[in-house]
C-alpha atoms as a PDB file:
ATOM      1  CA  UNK A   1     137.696 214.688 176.607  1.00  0.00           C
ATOM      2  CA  UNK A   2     133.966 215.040 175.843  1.00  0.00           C
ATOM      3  CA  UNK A   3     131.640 211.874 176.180  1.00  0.00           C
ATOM      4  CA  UNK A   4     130.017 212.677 173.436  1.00  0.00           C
ATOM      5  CA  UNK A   5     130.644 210.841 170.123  1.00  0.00           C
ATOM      6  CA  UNK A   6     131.493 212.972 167.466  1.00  0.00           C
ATOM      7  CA  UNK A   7     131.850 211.875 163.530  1.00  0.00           C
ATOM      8  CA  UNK A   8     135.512 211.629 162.281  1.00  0.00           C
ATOM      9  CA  UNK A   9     135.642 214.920 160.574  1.00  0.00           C
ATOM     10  CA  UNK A  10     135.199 217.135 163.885  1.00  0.00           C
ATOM     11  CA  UNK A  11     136.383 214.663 166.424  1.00  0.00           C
ATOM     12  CA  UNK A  12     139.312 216.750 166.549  1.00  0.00           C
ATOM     13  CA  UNK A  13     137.836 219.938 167.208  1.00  0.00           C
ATOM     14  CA  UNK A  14     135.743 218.371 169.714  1.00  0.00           C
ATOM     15  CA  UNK A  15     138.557 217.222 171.615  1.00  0.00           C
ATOM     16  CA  UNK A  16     139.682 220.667 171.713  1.00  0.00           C
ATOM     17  CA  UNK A  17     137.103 222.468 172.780  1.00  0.00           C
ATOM     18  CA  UNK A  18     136.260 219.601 175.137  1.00  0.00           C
ATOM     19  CA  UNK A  19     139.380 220.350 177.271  1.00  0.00           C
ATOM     20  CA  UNK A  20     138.716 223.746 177.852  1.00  0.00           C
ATOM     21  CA  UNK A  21     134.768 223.488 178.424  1.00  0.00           C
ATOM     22  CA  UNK A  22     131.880 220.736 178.458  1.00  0.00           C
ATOM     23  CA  UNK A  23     130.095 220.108 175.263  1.00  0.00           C
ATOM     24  CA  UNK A  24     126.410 218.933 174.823  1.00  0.00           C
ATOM     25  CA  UNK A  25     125.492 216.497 172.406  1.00  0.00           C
ATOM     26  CA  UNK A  26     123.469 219.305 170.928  1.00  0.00           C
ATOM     27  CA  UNK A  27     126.815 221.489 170.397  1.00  0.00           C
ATOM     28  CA  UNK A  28     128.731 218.458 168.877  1.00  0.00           C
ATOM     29  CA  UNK A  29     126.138 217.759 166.727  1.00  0.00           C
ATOM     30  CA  UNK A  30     125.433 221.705 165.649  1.00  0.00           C
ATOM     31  CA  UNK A  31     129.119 222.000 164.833  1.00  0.00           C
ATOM     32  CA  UNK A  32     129.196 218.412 162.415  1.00  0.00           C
ATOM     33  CA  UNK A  33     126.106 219.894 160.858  1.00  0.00           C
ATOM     34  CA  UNK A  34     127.806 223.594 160.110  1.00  0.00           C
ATOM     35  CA  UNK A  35     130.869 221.561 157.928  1.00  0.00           C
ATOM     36  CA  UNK A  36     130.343 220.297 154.907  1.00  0.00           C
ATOM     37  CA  UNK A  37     132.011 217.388 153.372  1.00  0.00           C
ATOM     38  CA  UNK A  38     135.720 216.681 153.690  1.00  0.00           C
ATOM     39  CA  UNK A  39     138.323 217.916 151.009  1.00  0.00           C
ATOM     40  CA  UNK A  40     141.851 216.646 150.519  1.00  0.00           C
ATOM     41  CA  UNK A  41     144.666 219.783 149.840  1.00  0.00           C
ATOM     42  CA  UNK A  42     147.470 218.918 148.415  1.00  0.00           C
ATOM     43  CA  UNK A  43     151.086 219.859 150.091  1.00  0.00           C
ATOM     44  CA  UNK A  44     151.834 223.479 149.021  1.00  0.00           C
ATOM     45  CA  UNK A  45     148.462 224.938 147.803  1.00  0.00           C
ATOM     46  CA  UNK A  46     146.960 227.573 149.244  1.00  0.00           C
ATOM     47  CA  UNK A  47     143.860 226.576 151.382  1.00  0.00           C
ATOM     48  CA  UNK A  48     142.862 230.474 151.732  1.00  0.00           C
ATOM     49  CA  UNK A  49     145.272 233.019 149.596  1.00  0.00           C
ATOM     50  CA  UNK A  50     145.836 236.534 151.027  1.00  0.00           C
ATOM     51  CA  UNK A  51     143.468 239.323 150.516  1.00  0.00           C
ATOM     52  CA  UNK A  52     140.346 237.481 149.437  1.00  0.00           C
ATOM     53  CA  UNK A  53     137.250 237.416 151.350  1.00  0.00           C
ATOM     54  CA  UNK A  54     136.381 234.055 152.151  1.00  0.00           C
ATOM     55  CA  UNK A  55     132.589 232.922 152.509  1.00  0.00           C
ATOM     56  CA  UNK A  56     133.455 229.705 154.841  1.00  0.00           C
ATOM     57  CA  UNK A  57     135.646 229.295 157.576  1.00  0.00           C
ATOM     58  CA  UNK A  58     137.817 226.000 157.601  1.00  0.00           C
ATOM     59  CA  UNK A  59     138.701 223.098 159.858  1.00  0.00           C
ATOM     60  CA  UNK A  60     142.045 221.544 159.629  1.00  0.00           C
ATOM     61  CA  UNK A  61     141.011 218.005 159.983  1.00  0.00           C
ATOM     62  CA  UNK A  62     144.367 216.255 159.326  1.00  0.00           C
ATOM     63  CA  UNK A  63     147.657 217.392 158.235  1.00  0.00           C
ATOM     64  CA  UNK A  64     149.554 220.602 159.193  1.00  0.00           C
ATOM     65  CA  UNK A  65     149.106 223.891 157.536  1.00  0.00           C
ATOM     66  CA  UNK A  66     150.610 227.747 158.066  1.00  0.00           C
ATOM     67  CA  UNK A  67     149.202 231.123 158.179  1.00  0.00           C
ATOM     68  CA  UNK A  68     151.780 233.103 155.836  1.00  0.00           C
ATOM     69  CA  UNK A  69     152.454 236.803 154.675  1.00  0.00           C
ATOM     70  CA  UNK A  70     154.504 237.339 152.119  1.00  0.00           C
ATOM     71  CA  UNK A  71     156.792 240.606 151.051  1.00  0.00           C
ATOM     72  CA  UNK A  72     157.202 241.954 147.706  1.00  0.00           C
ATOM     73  CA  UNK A  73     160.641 240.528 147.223  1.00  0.00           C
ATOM     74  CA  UNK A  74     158.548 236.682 147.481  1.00  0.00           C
ATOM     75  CA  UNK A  75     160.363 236.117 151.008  1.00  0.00           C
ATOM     76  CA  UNK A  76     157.940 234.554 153.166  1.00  0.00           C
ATOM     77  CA  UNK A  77     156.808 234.996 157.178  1.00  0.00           C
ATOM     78  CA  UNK A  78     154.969 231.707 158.640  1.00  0.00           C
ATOM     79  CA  UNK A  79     153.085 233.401 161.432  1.00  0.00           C
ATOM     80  CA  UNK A  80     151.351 230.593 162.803  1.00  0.00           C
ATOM     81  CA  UNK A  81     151.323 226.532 162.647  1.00  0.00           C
ATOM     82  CA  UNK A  82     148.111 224.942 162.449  1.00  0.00           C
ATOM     83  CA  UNK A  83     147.554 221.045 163.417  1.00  0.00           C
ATOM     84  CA  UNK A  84     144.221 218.801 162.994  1.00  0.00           C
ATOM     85  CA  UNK A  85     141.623 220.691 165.001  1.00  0.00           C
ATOM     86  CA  UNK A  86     142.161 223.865 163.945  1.00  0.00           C
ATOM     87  CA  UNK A  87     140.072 226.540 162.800  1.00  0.00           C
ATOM     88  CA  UNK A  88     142.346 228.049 160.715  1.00  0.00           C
ATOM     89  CA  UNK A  89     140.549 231.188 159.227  1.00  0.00           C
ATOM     90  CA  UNK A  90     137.793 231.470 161.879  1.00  0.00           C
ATOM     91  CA  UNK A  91     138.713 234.641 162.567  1.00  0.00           C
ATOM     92  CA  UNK A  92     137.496 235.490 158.842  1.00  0.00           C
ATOM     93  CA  UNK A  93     133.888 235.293 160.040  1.00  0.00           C
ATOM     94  CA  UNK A  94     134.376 238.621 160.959  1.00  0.00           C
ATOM     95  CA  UNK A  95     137.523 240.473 159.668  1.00  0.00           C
ATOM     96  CA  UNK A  96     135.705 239.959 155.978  1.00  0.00           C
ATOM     97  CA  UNK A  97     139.294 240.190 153.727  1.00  0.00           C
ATOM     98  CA  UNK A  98     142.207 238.296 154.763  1.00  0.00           C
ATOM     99  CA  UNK A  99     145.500 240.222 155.593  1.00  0.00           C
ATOM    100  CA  UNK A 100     147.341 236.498 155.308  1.00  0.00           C
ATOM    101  CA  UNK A 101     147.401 233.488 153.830  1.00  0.00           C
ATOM    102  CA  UNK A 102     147.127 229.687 154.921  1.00  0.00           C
ATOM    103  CA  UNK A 103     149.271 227.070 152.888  1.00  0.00           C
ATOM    104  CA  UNK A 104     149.471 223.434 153.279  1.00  0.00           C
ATOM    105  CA  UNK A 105     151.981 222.539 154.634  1.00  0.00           C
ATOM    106  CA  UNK A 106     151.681 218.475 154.115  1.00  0.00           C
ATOM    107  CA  UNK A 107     148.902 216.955 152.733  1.00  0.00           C
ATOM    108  CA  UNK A 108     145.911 218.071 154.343  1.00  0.00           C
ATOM    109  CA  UNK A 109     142.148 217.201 155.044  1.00  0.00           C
ATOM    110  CA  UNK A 110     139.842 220.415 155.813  1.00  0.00           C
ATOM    111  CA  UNK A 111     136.472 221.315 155.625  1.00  0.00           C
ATOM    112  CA  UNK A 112     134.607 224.309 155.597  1.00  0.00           C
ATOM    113  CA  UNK A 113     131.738 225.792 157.419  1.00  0.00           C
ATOM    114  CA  UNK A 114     130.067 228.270 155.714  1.00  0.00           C
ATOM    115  CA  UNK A 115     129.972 231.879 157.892  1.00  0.00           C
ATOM    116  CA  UNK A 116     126.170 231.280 157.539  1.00  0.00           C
ATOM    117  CA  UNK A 117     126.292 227.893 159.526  1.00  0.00           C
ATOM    118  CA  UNK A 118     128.758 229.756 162.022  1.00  0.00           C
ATOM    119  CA  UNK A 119     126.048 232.799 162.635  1.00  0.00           C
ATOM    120  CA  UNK A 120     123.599 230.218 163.217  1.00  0.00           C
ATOM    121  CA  UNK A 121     125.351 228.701 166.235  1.00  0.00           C
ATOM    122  CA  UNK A 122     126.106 231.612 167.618  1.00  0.00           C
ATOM    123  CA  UNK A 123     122.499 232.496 167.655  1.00  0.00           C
ATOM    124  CA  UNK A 124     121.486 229.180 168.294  1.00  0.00           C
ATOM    125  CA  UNK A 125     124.417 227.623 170.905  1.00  0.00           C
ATOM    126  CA  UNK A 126     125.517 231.010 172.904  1.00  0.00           C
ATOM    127  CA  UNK A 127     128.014 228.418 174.854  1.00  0.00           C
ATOM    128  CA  UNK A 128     129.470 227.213 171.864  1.00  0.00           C
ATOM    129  CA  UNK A 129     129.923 230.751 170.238  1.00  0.00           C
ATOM    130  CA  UNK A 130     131.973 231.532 173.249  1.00  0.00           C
ATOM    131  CA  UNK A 131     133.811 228.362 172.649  1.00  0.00           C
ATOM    132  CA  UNK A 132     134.755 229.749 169.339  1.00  0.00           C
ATOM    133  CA  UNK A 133     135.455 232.856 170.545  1.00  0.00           C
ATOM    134  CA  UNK A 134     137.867 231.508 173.109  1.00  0.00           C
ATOM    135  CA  UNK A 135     139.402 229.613 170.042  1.00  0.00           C
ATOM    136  CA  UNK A 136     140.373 233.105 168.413  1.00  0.00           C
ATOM    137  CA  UNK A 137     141.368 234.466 171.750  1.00  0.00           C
ATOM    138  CA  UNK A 138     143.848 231.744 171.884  1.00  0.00           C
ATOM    139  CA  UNK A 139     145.359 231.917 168.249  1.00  0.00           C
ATOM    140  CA  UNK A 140     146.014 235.589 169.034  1.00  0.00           C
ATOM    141  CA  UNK A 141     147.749 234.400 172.160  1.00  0.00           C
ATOM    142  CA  UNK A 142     150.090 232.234 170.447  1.00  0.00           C
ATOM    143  CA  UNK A 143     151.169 235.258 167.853  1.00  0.00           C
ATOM    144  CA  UNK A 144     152.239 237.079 170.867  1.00  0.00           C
ATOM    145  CA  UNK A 145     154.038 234.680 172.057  1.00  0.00           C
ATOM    146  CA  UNK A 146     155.687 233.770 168.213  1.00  0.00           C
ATOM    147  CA  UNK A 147     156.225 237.644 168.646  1.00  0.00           C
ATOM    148  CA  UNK A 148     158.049 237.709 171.610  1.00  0.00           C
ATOM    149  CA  UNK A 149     160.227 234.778 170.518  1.00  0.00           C
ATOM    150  CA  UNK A 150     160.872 235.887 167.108  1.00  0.00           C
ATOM    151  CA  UNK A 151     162.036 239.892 168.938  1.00  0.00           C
ATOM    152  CA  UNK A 152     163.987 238.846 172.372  1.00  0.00           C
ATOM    153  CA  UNK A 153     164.408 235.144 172.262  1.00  0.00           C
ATOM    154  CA  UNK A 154     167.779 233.554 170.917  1.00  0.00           C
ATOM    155  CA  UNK A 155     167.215 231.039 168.095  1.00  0.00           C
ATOM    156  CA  UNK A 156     167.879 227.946 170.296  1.00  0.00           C
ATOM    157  CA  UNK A 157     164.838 228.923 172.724  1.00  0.00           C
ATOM    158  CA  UNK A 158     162.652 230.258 169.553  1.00  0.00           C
ATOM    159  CA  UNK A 159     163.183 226.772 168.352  1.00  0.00           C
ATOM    160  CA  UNK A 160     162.437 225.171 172.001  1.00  0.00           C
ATOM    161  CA  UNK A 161     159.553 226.769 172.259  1.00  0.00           C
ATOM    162  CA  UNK A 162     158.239 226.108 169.158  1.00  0.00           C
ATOM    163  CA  UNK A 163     158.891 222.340 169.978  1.00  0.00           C
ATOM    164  CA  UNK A 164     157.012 222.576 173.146  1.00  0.00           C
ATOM    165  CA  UNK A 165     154.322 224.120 172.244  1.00  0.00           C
ATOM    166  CA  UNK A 166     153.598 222.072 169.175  1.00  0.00           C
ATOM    167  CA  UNK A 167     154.055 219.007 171.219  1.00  0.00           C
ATOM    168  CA  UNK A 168     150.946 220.407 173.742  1.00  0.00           C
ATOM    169  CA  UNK A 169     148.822 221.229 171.203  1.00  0.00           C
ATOM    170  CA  UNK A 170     148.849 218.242 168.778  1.00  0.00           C
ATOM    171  CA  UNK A 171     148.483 216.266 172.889  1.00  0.00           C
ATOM    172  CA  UNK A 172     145.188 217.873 173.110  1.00  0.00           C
ATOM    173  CA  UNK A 173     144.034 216.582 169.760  1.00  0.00           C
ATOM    174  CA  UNK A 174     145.857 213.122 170.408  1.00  0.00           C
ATOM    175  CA  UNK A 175     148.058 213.659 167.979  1.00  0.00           C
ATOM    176  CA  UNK A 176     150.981 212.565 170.468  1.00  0.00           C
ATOM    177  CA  UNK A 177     152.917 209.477 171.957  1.00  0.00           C
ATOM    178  CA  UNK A 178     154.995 209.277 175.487  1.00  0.00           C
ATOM    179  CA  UNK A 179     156.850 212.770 174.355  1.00  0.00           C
ATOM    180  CA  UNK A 180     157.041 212.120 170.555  1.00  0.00           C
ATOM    181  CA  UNK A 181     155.194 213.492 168.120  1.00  0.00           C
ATOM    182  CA  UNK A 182     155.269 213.646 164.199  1.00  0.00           C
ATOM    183  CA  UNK A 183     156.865 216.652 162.588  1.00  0.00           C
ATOM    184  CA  UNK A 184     156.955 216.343 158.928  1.00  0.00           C
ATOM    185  CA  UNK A 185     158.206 220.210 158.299  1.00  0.00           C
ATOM    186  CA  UNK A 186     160.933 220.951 155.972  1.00  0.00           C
ATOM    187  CA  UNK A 187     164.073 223.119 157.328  1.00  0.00           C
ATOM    188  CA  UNK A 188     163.150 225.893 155.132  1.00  0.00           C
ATOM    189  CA  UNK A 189     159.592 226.021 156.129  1.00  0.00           C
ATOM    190  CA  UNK A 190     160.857 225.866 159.768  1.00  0.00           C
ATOM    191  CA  UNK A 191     163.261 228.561 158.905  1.00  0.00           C
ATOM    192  CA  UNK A 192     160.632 230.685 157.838  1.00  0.00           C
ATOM    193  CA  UNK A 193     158.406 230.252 161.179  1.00  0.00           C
ATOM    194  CA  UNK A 194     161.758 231.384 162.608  1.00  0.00           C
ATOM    195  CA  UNK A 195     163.155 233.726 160.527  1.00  0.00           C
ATOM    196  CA  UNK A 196     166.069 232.102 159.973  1.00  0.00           C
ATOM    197  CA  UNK A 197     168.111 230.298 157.227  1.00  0.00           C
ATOM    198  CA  UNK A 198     167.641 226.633 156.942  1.00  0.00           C
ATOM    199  CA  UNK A 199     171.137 225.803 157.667  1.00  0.00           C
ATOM    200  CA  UNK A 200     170.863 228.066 160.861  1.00  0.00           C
ATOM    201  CA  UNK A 201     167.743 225.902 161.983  1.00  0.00           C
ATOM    202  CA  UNK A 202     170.087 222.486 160.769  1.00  0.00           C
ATOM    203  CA  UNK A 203     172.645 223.635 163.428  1.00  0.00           C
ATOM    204  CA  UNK A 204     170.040 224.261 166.602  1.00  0.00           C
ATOM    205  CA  UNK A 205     168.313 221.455 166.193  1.00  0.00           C
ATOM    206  CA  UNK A 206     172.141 219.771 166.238  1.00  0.00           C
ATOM    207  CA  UNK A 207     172.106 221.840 169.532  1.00  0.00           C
ATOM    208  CA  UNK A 208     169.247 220.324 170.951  1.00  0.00           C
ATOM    209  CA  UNK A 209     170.489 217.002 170.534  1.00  0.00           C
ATOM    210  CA  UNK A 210     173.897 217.618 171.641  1.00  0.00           C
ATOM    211  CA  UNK A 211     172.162 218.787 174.811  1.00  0.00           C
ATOM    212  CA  UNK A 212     170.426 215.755 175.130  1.00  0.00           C
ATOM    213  CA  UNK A 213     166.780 217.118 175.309  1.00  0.00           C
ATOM    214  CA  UNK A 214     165.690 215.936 171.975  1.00  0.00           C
ATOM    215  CA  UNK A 215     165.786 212.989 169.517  1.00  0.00           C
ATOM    216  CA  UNK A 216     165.223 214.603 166.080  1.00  0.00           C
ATOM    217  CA  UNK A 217     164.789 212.350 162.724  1.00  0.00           C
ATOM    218  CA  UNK A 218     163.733 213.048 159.920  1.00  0.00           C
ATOM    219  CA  UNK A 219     160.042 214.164 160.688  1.00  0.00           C
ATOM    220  CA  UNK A 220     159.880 212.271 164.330  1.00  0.00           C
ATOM    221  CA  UNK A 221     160.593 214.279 167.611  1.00  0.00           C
ATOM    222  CA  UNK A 222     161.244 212.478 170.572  1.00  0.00           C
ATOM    223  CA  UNK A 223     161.558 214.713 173.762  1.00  0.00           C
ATOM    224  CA  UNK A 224     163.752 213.197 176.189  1.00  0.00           C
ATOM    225  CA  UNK A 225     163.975 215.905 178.774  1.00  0.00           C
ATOM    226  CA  UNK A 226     160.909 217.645 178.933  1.00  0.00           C
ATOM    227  CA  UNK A 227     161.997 220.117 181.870  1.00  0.00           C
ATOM    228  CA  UNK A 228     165.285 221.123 180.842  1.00  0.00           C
ATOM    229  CA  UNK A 229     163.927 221.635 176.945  1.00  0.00           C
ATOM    230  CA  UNK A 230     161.081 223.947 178.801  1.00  0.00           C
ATOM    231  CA  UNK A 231     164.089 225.652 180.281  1.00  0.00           C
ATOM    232  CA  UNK A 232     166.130 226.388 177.550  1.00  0.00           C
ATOM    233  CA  UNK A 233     162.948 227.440 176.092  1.00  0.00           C
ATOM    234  CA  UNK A 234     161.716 229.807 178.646  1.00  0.00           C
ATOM    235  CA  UNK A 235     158.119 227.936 178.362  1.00  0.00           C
ATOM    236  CA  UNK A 236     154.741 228.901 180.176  1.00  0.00           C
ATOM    237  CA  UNK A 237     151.831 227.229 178.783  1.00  0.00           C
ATOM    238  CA  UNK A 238     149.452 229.580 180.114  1.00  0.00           C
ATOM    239  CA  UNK A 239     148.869 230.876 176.960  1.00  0.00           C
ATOM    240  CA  UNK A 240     147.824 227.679 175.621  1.00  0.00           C
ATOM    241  CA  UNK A 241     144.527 227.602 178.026  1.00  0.00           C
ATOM    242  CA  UNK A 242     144.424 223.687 178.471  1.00  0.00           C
ATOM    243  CA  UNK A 243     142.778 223.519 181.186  1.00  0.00           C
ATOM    244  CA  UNK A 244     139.545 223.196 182.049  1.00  0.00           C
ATOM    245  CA  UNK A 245     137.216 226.062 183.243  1.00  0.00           C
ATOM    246  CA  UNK A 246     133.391 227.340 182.034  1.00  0.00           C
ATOM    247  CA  UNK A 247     133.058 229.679 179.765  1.00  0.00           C
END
């Protein structure tokens, strides 16, 4: 984790970007000065609705929220889960119009950074650009793999995965205790980051505790066997990036 303190609103992303490369004081305090104040989102609003063309990029600062497409028949596709730390339309900076939505999926905290503040740093803080960069890099990494799982992998693996990688990402933010982490998600909105019913998903997570790898109540995951549930679900973090190398 960086040494540098950050204020509560972007400690989060700091920590992030912090495990992948050095910050300066400088870059922590460019990126506090690019959001601007802190908004609370209620659970099910949209925080960006498909097809518009957003002006401002936003931060997930607490809470979990979902990038979403939905078909004309109002079935919906999570594509993406996004925890505290997230950017979760950075990528609008330069794609313009949205092609998805992101919904809350709990109660959230976000706050946006207008695309001119985000310009300015990447004129300004060429290291901290590529930071961002490496952020979006990284978010298309994980929809390959969400691809992959959701084409070859059988549901109790899709749902092992998901588990695993959630758990390593919400670790990096310190979102985490000794293998346990907070999970507030509905079965139906897991089901549709699956693509499954929500009594299918009720029945493999009943198969992940019958094979002992999980504790799972109500919205509290406890992971009991860390290897074997990285087995089942066929996991390589590699995508993830977490380590630490210059960019």
């Amino acid at each position: 984790m960086t040494e540098t303190r950050a204020t509560p609103r972007v400690q989060t992303l700091v920590d992030k970007l912090s495990l992948r490369d050095r910050l300066s004081d400088e870059e922590v305090a460019a990126l506090d000065k690019a959001l601007e104040p802190p908004r609370s989102v209620p659970a099910g609003a949209d925080i960006v609705r498909e097809h518009t063309r957003p002006s401002a990029s936003t931060l997930l600062i607490s809470g979990f929220s979902a990038r979403y497409s939905t078909l004309e028949d109002g079935s919906r596709q999570i594509t993406e889960i996004n925890v505290s730390g997230d950017f979760i339309d950075l990528h609008s900076l330069l794609m313009k119009q949205m092609d998805h939505g992101v919904v809350a999926l709990t109660d959230c905290v976000t706050a946006n950074a207008p695309h001119i503040r985000l310009i300015d740093i990447t004129e300004r803080h060429p290291h901290l650009g590529r930071l961002l960069w490496l952020d979006t890099i990284i978010d298309a990494a994980i929809h390959r793999q969400w691809l992959v799982a959701m084409g070859r992998r059988s549901g109790l693996s899709h749902l092992a995965h998901l588990v695993c990688e959630l758990y390593l990402r919400l670790q990096a933010v310190g979102q985490t205790g000794d293998l346990s982490f907070d999970l507030p998600l509905t079965q139906n909105v897991l089901g549709d980051a699956l693509g499954l019913s929500a009594v299918h998903v009720s029945r493999l997570i009943s198969e992940l505790r019958a094979e002992g790898v999980v504790q799972w109540s109500g919205g509290r995951i406890d992971i009991l066997d860390w290897r074997r549930l990285a087995e089942i679900a066929e996991f390589d973090p590699t995508y993830l990036r977490l380590q630490s190398e210059p960019v």
